[in-house]
Structure formats: C-alpha cells, structure tokens
C-alpha atoms as a PDB file:
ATOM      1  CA  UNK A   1      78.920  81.646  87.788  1.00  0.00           C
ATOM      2  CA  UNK A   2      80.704  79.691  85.080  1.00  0.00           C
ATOM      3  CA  UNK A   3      79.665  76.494  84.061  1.00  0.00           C
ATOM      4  CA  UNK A   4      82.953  75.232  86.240  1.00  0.00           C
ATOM      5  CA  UNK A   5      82.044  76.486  89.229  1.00  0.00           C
ATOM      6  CA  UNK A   6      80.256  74.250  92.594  1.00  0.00           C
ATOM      7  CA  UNK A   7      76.967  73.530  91.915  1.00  0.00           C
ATOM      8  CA  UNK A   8      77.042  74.566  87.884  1.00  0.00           C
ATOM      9  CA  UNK A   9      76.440  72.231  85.276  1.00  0.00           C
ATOM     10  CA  UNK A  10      80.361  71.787  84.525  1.00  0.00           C
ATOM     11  CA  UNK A  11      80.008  68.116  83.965  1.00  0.00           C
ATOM     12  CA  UNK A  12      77.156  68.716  81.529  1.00  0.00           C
ATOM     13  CA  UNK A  13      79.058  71.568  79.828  1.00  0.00           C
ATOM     14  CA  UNK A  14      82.176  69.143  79.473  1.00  0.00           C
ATOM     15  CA  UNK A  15      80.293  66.050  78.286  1.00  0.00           C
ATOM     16  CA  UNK A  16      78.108  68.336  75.729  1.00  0.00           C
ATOM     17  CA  UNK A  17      82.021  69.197  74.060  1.00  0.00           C
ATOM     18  CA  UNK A  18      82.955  65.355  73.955  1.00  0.00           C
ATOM     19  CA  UNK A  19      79.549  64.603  72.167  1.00  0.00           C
ATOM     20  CA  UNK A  20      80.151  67.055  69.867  1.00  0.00           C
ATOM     21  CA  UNK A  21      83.459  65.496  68.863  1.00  0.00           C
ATOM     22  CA  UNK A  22      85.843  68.304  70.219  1.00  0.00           C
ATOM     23  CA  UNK A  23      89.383  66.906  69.504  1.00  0.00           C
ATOM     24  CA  UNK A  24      91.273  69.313  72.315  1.00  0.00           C
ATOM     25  CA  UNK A  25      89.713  70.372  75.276  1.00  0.00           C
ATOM     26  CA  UNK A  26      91.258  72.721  77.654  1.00  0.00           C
ATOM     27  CA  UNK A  27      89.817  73.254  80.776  1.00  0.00           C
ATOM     28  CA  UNK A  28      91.047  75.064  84.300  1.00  0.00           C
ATOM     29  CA  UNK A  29      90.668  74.069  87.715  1.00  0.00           C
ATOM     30  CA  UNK A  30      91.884  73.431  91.065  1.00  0.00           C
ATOM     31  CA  UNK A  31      94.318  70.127  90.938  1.00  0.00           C
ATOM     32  CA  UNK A  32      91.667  68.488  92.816  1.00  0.00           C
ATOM     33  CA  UNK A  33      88.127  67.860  93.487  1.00  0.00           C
ATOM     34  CA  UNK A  34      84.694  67.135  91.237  1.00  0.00           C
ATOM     35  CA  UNK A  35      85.595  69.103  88.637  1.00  0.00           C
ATOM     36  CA  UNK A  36      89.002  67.194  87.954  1.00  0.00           C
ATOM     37  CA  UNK A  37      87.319  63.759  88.818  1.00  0.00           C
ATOM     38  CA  UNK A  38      84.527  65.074  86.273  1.00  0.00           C
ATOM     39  CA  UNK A  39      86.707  65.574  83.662  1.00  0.00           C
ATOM     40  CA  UNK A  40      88.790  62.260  84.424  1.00  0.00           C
ATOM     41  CA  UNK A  41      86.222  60.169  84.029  1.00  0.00           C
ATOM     42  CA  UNK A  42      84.580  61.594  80.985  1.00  0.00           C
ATOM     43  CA  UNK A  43      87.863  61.252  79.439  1.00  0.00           C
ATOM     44  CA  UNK A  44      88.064  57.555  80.138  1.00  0.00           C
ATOM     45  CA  UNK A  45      84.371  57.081  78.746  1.00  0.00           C
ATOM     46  CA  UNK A  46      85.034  58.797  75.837  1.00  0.00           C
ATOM     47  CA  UNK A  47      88.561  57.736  74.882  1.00  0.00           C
ATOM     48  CA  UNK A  48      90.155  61.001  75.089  1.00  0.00           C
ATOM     49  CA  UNK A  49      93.388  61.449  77.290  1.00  0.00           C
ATOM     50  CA  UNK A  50      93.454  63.004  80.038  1.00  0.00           C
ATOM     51  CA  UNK A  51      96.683  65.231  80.958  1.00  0.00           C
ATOM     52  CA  UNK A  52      96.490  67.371  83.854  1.00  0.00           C
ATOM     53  CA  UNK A  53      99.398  70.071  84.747  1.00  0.00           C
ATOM     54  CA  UNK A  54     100.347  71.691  87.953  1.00  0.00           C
ATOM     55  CA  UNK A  55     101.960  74.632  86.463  1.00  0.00           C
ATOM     56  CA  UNK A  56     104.249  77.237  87.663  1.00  0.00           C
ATOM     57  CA  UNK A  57     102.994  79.576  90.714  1.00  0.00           C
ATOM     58  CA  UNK A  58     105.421  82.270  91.690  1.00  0.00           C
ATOM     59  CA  UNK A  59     104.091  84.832  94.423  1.00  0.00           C
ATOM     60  CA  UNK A  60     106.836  87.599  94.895  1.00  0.00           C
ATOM     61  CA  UNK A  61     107.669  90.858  95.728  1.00  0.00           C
ATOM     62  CA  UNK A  62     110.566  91.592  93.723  1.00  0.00           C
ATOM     63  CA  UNK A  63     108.040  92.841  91.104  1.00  0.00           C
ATOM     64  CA  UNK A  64     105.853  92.219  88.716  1.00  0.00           C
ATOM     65  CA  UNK A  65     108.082  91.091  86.141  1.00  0.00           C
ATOM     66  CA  UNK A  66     108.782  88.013  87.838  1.00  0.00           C
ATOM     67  CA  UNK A  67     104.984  86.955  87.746  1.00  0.00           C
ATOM     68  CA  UNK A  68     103.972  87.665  84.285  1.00  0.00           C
ATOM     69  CA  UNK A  69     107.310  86.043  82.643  1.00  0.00           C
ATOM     70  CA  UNK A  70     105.672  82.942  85.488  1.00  0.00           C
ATOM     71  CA  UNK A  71     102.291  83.818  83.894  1.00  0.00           C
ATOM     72  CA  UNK A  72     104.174  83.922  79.895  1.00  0.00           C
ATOM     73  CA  UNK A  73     106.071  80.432  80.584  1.00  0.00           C
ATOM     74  CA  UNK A  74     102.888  78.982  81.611  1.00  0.00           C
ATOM     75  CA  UNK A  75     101.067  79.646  78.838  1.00  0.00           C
ATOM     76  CA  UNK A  76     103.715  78.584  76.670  1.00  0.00           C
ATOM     77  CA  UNK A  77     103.887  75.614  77.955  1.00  0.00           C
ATOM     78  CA  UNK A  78     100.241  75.091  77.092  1.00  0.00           C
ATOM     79  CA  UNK A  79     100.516  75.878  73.710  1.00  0.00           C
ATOM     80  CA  UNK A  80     103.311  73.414  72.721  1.00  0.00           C
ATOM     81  CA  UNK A  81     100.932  70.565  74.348  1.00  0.00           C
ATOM     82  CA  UNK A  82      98.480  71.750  72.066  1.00  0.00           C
ATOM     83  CA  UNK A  83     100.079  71.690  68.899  1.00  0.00           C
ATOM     84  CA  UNK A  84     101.686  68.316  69.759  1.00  0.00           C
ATOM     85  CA  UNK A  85      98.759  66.720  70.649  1.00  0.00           C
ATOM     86  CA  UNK A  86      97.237  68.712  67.031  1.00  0.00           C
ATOM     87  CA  UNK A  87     100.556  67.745  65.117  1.00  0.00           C
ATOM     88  CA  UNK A  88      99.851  63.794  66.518  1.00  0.00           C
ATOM     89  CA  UNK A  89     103.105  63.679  68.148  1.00  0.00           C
ATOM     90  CA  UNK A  90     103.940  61.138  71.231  1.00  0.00           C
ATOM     91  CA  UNK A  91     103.285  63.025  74.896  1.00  0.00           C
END
C-alpha cells in the first residue's frame, strides 16, 4: 500500500510535505476522486498552485516503440513544468 492508495494516510502524507515547506510537489493519481480533491484543497490552504495534467495514453499494437516514446514525451513534459515553475517563470 502506498500512502496514495484508498484508505492510506495520503492526505496526511501530502499535508506533512506542505508543512515542511516543500516548494514542488509531484504527485500521481487518477484525474479524479479523494486523492485529487485531497490535494486540491491542501493546495488552496496552503497557497501552493495546483496544476493537474491528463497526459498522453497511447494503447497499441504496432509495438512497443510507440508506447515508450508516449511514456518519454510524458515525462518530458513533466520536467519542463518543473523547471519553470523552479526557474519562476509564468505557467
């Protein structure tokens, strides 16, 4: 069990990194439910923002290449968020 599963103390876990003063926190869930709800509203209390992405999915059987350069892009993505939100640049 991770501490974002059902029943876990993910809210806890997630308000225990604002206290501390965490300046990025990346988290991954489903694009709905407690957990985002969770993390919306501890964002609003404690004046971080709050950007949630619906990234790329790609099932397919024209072979594997197709899902890791999905799986690359994605994380990509993530990254340049990252070091715009670290570099204090406009989202």
């Amino acid at each position: 069990m991770s501490t974002g599963d059902p029943g876990s103390l993910q809210k806890e876990s997630l308000e225990r990194l604002l206290k501390e003063g965490c300046e990025i926190v990346v988290a991954a869930s489903r694009s709905y439910g407690k957990t985002v709800e969770d993390a919306e509203e501890l964002a609003k209390q404690f004046g971080y923002k709050f950007i949630r992405i619906s990234l790329l999915f790609m099932y397919t059987n024209a072979g594997e290449d197709l899902f890791h350069l999905s799986v690359d892009t994605n994380a990509k993505f993530i990254l340049t968020i990252i070091n715009k939100l670290i570099a204090g640049e406009t989202l």
